[in-house]
N, C-alpha and C. Protein backbone atom coordinates (compact mmCIF):
# COMPACT_ATOMS: atom_id res chain seq x y z
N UNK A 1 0.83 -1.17 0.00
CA UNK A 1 0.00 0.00 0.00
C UNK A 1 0.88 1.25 0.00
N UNK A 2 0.78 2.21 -0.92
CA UNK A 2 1.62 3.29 -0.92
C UNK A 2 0.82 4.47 -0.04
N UNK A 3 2.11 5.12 0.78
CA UNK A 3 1.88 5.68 2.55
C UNK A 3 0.97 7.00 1.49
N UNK A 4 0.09 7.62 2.07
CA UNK A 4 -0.38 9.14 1.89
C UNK A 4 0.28 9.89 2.00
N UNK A 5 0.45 10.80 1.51
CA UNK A 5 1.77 12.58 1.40
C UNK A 5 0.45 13.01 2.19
N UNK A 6 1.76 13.97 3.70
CA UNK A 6 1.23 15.02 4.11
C UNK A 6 1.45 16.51 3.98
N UNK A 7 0.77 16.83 4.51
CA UNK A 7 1.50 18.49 4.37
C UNK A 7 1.94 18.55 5.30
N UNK A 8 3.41 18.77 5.92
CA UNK A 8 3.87 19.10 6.78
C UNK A 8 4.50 20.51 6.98
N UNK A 9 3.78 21.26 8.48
CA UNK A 9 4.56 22.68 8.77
C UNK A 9 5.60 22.26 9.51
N UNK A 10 6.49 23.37 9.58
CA UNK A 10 8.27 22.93 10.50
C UNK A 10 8.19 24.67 10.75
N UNK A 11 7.63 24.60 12.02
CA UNK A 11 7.90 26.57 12.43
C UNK A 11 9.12 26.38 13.43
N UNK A 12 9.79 27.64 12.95
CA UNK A 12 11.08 27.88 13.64
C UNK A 12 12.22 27.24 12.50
N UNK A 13 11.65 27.13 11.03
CA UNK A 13 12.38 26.33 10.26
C UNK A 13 13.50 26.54 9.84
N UNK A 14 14.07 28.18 10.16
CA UNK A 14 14.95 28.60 9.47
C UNK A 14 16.45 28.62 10.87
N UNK A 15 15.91 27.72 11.78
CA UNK A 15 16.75 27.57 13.36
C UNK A 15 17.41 26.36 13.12
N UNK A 16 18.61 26.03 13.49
CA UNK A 16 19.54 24.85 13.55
C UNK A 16 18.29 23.38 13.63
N UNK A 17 17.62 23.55 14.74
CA UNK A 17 16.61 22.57 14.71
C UNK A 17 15.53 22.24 14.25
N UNK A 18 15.07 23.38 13.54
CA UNK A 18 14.17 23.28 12.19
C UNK A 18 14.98 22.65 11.00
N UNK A 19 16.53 23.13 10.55
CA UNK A 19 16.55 22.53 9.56
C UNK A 19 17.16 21.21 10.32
N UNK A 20 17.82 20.62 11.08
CA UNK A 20 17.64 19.23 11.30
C UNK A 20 16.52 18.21 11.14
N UNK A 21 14.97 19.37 11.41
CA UNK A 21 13.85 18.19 10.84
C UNK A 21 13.89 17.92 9.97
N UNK A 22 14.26 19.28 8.71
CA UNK A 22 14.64 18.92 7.57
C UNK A 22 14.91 17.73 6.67
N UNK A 23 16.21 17.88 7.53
CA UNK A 23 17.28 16.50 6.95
C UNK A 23 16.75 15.25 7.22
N UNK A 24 16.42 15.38 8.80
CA UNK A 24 15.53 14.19 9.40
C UNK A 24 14.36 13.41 8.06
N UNK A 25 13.59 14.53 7.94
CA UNK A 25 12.35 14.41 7.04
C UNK A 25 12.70 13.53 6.07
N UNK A 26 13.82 14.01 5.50
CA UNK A 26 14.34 14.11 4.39
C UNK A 26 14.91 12.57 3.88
N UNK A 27 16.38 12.26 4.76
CA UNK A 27 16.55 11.27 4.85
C UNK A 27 15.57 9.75 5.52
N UNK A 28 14.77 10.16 6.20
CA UNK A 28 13.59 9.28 6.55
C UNK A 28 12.85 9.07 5.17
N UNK A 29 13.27 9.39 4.37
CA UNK A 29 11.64 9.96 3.28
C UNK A 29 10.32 9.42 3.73
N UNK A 30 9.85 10.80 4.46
CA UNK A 30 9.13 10.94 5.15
C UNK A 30 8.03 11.51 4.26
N UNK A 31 6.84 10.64 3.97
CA UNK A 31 6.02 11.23 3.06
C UNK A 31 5.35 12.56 2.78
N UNK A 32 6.18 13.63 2.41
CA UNK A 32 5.72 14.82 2.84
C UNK A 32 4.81 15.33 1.22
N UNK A 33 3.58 15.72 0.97
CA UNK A 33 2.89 16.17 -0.14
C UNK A 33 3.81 17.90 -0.82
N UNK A 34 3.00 18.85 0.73
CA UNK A 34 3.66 20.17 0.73
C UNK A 34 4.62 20.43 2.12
N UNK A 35 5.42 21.43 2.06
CA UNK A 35 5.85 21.40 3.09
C UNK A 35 5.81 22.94 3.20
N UNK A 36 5.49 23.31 4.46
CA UNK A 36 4.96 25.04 5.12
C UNK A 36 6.14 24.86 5.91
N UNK A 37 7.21 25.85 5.45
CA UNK A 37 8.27 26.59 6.15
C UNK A 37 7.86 27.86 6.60
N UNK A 38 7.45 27.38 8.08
CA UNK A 38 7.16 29.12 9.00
C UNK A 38 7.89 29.12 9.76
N UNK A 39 8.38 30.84 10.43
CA UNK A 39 9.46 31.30 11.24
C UNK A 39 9.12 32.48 11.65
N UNK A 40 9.79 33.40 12.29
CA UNK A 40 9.22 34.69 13.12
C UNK A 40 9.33 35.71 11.50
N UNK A 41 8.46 36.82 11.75
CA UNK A 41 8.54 37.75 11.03
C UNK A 41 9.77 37.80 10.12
N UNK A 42 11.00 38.30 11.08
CA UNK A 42 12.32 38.97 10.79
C UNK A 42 12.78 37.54 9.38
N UNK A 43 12.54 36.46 9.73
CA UNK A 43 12.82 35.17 8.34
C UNK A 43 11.42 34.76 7.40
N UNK A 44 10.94 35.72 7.57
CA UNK A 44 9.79 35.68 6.16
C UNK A 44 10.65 36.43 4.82
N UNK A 45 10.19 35.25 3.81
CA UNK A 45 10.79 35.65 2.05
C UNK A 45 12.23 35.06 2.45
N UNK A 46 12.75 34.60 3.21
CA UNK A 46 14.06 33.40 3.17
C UNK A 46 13.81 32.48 2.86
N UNK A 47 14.67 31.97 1.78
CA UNK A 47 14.98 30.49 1.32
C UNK A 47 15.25 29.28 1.81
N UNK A 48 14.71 28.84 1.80
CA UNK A 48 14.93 26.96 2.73
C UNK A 48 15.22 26.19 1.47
N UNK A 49 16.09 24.57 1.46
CA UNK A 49 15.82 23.93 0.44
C UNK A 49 15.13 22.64 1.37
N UNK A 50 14.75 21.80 0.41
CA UNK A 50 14.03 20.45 0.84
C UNK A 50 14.12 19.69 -0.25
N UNK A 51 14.28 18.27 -0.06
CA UNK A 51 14.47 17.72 -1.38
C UNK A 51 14.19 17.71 -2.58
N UNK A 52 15.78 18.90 -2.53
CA UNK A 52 15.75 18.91 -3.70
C UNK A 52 15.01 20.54 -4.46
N UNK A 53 14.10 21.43 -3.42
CA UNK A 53 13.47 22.08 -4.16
C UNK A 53 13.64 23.66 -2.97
N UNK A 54 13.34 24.29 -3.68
CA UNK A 54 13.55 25.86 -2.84
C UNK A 54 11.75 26.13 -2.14
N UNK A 55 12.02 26.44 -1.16
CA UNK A 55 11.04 27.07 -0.50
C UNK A 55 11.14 28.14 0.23
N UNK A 56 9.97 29.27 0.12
CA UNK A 56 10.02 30.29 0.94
C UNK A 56 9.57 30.59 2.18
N UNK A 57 9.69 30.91 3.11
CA UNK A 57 9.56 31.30 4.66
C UNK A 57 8.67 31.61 4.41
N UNK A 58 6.99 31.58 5.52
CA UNK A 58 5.99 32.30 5.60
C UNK A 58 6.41 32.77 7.13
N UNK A 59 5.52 33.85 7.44
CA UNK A 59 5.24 34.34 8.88
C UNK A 59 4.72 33.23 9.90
N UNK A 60 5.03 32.95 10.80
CA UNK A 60 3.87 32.08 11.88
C UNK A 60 3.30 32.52 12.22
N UNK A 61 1.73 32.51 11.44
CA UNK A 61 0.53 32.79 12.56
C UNK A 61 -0.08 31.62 13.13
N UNK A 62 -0.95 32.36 13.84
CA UNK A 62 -2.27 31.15 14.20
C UNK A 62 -3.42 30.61 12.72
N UNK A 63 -3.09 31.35 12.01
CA UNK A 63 -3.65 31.16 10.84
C UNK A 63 -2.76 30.31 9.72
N UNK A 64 -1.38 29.41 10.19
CA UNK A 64 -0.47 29.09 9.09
C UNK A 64 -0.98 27.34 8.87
N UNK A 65 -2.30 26.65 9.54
CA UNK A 65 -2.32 25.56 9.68
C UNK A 65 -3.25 25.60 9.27
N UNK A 66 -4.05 25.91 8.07
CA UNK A 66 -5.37 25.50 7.82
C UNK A 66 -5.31 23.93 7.12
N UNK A 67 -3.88 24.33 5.92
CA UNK A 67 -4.17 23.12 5.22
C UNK A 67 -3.15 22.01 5.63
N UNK A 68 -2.72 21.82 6.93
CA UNK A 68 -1.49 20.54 7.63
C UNK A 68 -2.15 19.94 7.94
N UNK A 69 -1.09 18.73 7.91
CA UNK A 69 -1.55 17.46 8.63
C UNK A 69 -0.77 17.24 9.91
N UNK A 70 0.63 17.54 9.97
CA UNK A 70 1.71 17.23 10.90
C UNK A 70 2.40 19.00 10.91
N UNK A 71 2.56 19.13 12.50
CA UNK A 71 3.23 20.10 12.45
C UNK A 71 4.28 20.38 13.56
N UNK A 72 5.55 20.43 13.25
CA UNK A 72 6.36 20.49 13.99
C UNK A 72 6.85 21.80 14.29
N UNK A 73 7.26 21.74 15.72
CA UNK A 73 7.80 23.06 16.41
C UNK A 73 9.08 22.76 17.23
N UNK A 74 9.98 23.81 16.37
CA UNK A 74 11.24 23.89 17.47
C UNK A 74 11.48 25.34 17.57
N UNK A 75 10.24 26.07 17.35
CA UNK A 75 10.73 27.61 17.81
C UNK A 75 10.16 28.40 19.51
N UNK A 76 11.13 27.45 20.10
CA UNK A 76 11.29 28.13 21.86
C UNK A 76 9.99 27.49 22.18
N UNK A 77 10.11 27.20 23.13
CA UNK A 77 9.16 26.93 24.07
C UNK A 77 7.82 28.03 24.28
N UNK A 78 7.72 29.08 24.30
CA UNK A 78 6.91 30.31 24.70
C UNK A 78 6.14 30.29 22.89
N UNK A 79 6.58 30.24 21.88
CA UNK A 79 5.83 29.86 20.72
C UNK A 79 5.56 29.23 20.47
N UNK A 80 6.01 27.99 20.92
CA UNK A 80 5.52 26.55 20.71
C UNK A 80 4.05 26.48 21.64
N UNK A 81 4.00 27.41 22.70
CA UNK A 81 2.54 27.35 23.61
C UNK A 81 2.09 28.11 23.15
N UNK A 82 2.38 29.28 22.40
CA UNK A 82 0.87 30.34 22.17
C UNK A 82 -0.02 29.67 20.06
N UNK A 83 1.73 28.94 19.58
CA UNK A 83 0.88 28.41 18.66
C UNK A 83 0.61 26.95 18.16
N UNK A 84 0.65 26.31 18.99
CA UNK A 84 0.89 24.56 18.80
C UNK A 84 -1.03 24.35 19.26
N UNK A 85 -1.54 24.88 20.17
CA UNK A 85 -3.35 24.72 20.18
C UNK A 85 -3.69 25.11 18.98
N UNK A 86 -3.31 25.98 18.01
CA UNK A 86 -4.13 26.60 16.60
C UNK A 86 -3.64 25.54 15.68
N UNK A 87 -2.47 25.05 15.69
CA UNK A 87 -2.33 23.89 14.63
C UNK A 87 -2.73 22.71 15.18
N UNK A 88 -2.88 22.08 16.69
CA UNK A 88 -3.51 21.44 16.77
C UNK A 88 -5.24 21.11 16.42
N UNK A 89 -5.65 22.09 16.29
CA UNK A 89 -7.11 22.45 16.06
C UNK A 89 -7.16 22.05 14.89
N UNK A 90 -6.55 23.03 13.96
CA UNK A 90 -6.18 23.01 12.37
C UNK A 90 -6.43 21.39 11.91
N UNK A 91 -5.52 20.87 12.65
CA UNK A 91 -5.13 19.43 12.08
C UNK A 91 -6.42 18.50 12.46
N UNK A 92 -6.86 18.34 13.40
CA UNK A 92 -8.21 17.76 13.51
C UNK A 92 -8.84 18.34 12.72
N UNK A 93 -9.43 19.47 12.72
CA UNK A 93 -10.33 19.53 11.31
C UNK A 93 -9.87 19.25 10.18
N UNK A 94 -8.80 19.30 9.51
CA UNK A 94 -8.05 18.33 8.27
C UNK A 94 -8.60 17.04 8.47
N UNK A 95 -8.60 16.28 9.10
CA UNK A 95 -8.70 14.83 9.51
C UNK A 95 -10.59 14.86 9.58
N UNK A 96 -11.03 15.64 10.03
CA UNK A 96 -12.50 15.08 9.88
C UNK A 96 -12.68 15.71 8.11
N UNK A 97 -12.20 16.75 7.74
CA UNK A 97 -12.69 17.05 6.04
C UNK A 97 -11.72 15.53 5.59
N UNK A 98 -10.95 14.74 5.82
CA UNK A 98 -10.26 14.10 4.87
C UNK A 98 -9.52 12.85 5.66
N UNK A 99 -10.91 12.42 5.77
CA UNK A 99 -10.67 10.88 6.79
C UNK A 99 -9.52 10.21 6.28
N UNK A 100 -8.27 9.37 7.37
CA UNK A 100 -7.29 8.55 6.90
C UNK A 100 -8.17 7.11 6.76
N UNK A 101 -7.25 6.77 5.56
CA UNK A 101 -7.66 5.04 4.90
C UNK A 101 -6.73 4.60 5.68
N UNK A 102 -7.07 3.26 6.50
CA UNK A 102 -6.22 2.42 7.24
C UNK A 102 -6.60 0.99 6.68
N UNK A 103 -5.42 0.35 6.10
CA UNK A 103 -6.13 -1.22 5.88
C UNK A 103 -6.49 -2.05 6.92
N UNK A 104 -7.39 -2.38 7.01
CA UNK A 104 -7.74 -3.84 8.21
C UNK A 104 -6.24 -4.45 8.65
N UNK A 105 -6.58 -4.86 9.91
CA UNK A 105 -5.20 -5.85 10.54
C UNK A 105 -6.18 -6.95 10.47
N UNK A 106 -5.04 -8.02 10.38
CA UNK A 106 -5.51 -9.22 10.80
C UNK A 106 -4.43 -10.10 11.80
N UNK A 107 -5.77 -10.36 12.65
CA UNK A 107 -4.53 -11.51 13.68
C UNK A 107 -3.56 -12.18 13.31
């Protein structure tokens, strides 16, 4: 069964430990569809690469998760609490508009 591509956000992406998810992602090939590179104001319109392809920095809002599935945070602790409830939210409603297919287990 071939895995589903998600959209994955990585805020704080343009920080030593954002781009380690990167690589992480990367070398895992980690089924990613799109990938949302957000970071504070001051690294909006900076360049990220990802396999293989250039991407641009958005702003982190509470508004950067409408269309994720997975979203990772390594920007400080104090942003990770004022915006990790809005992408958590985000992402459940993704999941009820766009139920996951799971194949049956069998004993």
């Amino acid at each position: 069964m071939k895995k589903r591509k998600l959209n994955v956000a990585v805020a704080g992406v343009t920080g030593a430990v954002g781009q380690e998810m990167l690589r992480v992602l990367e070398a895992r090939r980690f089924p990613v569809d799109q990938l949302i590179p957000l970071a504070s104001k001051r690294s909006t319109g900076k360049r990220i690469g990802f396999k293989g392809n250039r991407y641009t920095v958005r702003e982190l809002t509470k508004d950067s998760f409408a269309e994720v599935d997975i979203a990772l945070f390594s920007a400080g602790g104090g942003i990770s609490k004022e915006y990790a409830p809005a992408a958590a939210a985000a992402t459940r409603r993704g999941r009820a508009r766009t139920p996951a297919h799971h194949p049956s287990r069998s004993s």
